[in-house]
C-alpha atoms as a PDB file:
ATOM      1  CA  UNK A   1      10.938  20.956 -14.478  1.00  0.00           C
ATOM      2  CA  UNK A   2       8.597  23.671 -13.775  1.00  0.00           C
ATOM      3  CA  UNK A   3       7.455  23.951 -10.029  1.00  0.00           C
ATOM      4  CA  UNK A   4       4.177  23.438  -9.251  1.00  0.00           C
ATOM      5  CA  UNK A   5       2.269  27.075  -9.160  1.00  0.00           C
ATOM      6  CA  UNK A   6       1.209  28.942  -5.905  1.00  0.00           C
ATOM      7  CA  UNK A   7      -2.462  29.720  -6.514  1.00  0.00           C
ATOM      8  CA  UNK A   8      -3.375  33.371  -5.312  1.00  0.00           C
ATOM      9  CA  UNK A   9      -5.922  32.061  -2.761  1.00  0.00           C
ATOM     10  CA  UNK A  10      -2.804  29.416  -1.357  1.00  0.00           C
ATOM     11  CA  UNK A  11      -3.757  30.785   2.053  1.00  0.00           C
ATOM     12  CA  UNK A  12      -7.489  30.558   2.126  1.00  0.00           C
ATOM     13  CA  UNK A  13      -6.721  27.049   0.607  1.00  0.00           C
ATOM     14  CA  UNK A  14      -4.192  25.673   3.240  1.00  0.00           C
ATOM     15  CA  UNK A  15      -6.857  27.213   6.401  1.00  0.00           C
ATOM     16  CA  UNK A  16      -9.687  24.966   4.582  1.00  0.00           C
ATOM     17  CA  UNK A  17      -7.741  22.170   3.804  1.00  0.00           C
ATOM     18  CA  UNK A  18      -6.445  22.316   7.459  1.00  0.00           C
ATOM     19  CA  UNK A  19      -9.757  23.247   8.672  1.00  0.00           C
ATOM     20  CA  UNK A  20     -10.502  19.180   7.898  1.00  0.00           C
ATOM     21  CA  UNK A  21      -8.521  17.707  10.320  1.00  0.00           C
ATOM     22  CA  UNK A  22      -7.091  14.823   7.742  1.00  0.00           C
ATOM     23  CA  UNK A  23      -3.893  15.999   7.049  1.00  0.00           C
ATOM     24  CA  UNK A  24      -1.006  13.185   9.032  1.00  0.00           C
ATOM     25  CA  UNK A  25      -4.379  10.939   9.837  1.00  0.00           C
ATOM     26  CA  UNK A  26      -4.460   7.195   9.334  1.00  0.00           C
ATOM     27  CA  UNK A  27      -5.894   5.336   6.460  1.00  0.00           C
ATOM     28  CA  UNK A  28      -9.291   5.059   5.986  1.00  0.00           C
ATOM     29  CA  UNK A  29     -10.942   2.353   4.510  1.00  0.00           C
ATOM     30  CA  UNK A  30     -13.496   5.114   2.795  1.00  0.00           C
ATOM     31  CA  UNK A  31     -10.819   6.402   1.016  1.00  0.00           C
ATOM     32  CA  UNK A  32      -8.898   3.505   0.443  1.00  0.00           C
ATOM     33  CA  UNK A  33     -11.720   1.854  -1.416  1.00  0.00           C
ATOM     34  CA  UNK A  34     -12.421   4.839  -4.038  1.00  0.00           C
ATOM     35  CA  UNK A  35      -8.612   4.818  -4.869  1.00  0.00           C
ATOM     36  CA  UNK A  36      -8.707   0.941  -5.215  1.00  0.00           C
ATOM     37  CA  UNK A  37     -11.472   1.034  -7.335  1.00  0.00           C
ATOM     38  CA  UNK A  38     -10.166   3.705  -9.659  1.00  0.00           C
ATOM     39  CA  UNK A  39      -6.928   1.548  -9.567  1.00  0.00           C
ATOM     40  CA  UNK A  40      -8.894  -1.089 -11.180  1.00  0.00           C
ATOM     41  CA  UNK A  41     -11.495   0.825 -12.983  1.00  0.00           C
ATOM     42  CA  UNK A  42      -8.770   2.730 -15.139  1.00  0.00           C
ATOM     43  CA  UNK A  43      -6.244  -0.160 -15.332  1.00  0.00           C
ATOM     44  CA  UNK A  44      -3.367   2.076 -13.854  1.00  0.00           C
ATOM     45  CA  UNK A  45      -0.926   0.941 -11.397  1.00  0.00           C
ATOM     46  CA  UNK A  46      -1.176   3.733  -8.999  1.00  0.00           C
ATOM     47  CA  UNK A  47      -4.327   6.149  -7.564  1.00  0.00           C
ATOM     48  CA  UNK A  48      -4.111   8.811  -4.631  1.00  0.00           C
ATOM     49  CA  UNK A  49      -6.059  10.943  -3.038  1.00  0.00           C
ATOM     50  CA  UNK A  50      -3.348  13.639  -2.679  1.00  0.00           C
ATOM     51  CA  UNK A  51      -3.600  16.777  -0.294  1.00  0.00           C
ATOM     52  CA  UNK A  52      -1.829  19.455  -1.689  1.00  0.00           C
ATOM     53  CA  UNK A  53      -0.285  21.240   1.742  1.00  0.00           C
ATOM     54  CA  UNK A  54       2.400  24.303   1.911  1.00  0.00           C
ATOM     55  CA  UNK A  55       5.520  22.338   0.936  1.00  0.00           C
ATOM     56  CA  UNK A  56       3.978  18.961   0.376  1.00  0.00           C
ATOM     57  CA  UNK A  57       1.923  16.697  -1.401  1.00  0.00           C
ATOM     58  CA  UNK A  58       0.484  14.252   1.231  1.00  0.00           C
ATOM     59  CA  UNK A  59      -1.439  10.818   0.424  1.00  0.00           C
ATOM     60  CA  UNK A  60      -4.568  10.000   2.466  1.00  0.00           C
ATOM     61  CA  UNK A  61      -4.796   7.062   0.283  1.00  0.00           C
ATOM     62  CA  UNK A  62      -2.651   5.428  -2.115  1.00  0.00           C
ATOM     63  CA  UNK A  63      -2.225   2.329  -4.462  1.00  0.00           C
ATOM     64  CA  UNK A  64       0.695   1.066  -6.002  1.00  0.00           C
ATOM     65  CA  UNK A  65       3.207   4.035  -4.224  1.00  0.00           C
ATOM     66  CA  UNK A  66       5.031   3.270  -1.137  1.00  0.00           C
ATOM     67  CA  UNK A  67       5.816   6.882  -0.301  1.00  0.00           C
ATOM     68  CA  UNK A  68       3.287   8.530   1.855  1.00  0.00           C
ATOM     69  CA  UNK A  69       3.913  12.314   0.754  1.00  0.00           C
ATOM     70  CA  UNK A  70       6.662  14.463  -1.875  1.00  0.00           C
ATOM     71  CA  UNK A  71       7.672  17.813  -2.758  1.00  0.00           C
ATOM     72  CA  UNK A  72       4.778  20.052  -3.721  1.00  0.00           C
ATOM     73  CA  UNK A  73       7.063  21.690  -6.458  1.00  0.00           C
ATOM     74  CA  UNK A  74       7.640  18.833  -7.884  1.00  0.00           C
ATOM     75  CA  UNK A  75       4.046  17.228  -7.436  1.00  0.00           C
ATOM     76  CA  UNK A  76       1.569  17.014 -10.657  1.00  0.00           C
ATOM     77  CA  UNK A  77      -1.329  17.765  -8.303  1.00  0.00           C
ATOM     78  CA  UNK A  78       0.277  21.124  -7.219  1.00  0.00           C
ATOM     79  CA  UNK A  79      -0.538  21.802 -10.979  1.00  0.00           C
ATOM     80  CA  UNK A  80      -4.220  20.481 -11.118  1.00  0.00           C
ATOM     81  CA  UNK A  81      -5.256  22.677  -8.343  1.00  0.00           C
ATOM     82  CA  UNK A  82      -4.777  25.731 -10.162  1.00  0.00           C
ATOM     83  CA  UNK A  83      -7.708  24.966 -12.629  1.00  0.00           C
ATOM     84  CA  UNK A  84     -11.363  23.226 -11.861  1.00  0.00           C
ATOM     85  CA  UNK A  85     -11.182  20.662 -14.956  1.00  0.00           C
ATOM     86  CA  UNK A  86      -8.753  17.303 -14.565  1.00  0.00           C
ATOM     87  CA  UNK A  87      -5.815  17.733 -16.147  1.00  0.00           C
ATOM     88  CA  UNK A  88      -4.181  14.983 -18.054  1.00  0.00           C
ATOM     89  CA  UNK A  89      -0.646  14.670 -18.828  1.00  0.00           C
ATOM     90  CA  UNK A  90      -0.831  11.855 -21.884  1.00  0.00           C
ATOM     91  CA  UNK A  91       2.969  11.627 -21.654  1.00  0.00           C
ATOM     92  CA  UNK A  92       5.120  13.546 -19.356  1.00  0.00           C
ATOM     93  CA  UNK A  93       8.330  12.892 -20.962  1.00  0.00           C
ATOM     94  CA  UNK A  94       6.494  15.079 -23.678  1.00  0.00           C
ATOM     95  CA  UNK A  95       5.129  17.860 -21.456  1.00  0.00           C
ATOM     96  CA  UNK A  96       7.639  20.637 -20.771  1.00  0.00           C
ATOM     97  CA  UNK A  97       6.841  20.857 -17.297  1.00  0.00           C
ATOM     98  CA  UNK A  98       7.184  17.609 -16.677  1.00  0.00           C
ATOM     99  CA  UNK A  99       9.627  16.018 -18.560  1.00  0.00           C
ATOM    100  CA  UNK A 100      13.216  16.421 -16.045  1.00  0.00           C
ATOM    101  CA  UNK A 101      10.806  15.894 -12.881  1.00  0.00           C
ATOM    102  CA  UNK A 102      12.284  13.517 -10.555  1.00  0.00           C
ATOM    103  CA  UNK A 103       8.947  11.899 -10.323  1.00  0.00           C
ATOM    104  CA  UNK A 104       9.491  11.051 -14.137  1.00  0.00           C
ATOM    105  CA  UNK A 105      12.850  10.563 -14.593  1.00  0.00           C
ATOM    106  CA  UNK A 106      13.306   8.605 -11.302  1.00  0.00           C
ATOM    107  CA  UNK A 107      10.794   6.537  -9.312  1.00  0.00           C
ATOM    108  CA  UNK A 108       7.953   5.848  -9.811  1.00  0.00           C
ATOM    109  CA  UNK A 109       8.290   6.900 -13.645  1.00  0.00           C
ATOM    110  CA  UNK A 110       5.298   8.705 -14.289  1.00  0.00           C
ATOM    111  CA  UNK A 111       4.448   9.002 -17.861  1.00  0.00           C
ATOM    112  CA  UNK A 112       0.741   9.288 -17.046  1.00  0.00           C
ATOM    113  CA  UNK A 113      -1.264  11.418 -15.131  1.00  0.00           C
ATOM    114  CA  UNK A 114      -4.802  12.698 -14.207  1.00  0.00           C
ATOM    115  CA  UNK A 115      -5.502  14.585 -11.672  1.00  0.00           C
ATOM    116  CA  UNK A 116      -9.139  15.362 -10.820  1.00  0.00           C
ATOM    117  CA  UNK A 117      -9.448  18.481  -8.576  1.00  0.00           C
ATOM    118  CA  UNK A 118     -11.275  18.059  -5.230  1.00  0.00           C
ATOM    119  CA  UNK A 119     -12.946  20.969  -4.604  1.00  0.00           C
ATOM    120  CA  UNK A 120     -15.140  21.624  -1.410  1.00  0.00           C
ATOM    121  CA  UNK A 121     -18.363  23.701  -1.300  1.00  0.00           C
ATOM    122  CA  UNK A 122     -16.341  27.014  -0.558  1.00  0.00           C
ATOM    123  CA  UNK A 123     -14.658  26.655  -3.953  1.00  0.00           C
ATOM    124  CA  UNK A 124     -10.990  25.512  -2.454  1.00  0.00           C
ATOM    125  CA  UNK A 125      -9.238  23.024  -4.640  1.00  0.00           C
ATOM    126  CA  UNK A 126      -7.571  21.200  -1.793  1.00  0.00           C
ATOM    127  CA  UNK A 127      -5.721  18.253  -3.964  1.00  0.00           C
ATOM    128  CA  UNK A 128      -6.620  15.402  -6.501  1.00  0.00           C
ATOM    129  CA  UNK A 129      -8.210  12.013  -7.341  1.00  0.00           C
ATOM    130  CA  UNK A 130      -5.015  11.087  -9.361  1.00  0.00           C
ATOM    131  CA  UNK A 131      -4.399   8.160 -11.731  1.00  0.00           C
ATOM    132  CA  UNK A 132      -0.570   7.412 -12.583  1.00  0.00           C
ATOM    133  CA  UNK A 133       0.494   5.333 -14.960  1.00  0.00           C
ATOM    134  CA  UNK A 134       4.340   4.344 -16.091  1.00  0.00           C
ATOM    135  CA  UNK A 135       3.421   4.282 -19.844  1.00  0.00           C
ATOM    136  CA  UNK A 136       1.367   7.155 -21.883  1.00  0.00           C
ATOM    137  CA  UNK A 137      -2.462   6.775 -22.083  1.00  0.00           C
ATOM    138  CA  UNK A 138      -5.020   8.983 -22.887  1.00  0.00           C
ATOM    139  CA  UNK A 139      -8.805   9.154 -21.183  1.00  0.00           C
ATOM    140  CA  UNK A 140     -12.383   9.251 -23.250  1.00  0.00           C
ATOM    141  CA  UNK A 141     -14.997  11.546 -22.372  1.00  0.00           C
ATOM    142  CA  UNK A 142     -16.878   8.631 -20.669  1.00  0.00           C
ATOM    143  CA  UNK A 143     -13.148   7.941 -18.483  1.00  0.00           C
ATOM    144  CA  UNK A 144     -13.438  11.954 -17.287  1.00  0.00           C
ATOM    145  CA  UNK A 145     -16.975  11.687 -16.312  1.00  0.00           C
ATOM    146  CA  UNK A 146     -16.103   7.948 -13.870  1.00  0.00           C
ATOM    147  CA  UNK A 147     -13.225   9.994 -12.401  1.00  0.00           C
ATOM    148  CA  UNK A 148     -15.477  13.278 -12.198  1.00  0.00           C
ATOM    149  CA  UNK A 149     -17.882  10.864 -10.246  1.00  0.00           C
ATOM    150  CA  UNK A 150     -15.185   9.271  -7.988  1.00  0.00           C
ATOM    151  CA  UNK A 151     -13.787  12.710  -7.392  1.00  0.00           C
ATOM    152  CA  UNK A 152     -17.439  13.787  -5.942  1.00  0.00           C
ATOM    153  CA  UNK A 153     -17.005  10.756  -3.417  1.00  0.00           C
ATOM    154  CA  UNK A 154     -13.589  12.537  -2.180  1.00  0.00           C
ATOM    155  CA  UNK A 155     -15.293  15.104  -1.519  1.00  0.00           C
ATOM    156  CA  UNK A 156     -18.026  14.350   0.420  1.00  0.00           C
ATOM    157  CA  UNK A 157     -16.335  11.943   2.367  1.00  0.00           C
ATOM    158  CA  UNK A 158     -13.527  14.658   3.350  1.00  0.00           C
ATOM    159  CA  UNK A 159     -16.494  17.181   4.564  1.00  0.00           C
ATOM    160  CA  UNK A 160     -18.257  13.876   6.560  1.00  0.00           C
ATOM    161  CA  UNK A 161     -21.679  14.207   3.783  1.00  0.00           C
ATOM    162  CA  UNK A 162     -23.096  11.434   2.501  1.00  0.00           C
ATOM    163  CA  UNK A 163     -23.085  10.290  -0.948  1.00  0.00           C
ATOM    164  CA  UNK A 164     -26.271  10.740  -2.830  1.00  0.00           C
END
């Protein structure tokens, strides 16, 4: 397994992410909607909306996982932070940083992931839209542009805007 990387602006991150106030906060039916939608929309058995924090990955919503938080090194959204597109793992038994993860070879099996970065206005990447699956998938162009969309929602709902 390769460890999640520490982005260079990790601090600057964790003060905006923080600066939100969601991190340990109960569920929210705003957020629990998007993730049950995307759940559906993309036929998966699990969505998040994962916070990527020092040491952890947190959920602030969740479908299909019972686990409320994990390991940042060993999180897939640790890894999506670090760039601004959504990064899909088609098959993480395949993918060398992947492939001996717990997440993968233990519970809850991941095989599949996307993981759409939710950035705010100040250009943090603060965690993910995810989509897990337990078998290997791929997405179409039209799949990253829904999940680009549902990402946006994240987003404004975290910083309180509206959706336009």
């Amino acid at each position: 397994m390769i460890a999640a990387p520490i982005p260079p602006d990790d601090e600057a991150r964790l003060q905006a992410l923080r600066a939100l106030l969601v991190l340990d906060t109960p569920p929210e039916e705003r957020f629990d909607r998007i993730v049950r939608f995307a759940a559906d929309e993309f036929d998966v058995p699990i969505a998040l909306v994962s916070l990527v924090d020092r040491d952890r990955q947190w959920f602030k919503a969740k479908v299909g996982l019972d686990a409320c938080q994990t390991s940042r090194d060993a999180s897939f959204c640790g890894h999506a932070i670090v760039q601004d597109a959504v990064l899909v793992v088609e098959d993480a038994l395949q993918d060398e940083r992947f492939a001996d993860n717990p997440l993968v070879t233990g519970p809850p099996h991941i095989r599949f992931y996307a993981g759409a970065p939710l950035q705010l206005p100040g250009g943090e990447r603060i965690g993910t839209l995810c989509l897990l699956d337990r078998q290997p998938r791929s997405l179409a162009a039209l799949d990253l542009g829904i999940l680009g969309g549902l990402r946006q929602l994240v987003v404004e709902a975290l910083c309180g805007q509206e959706a336009a």
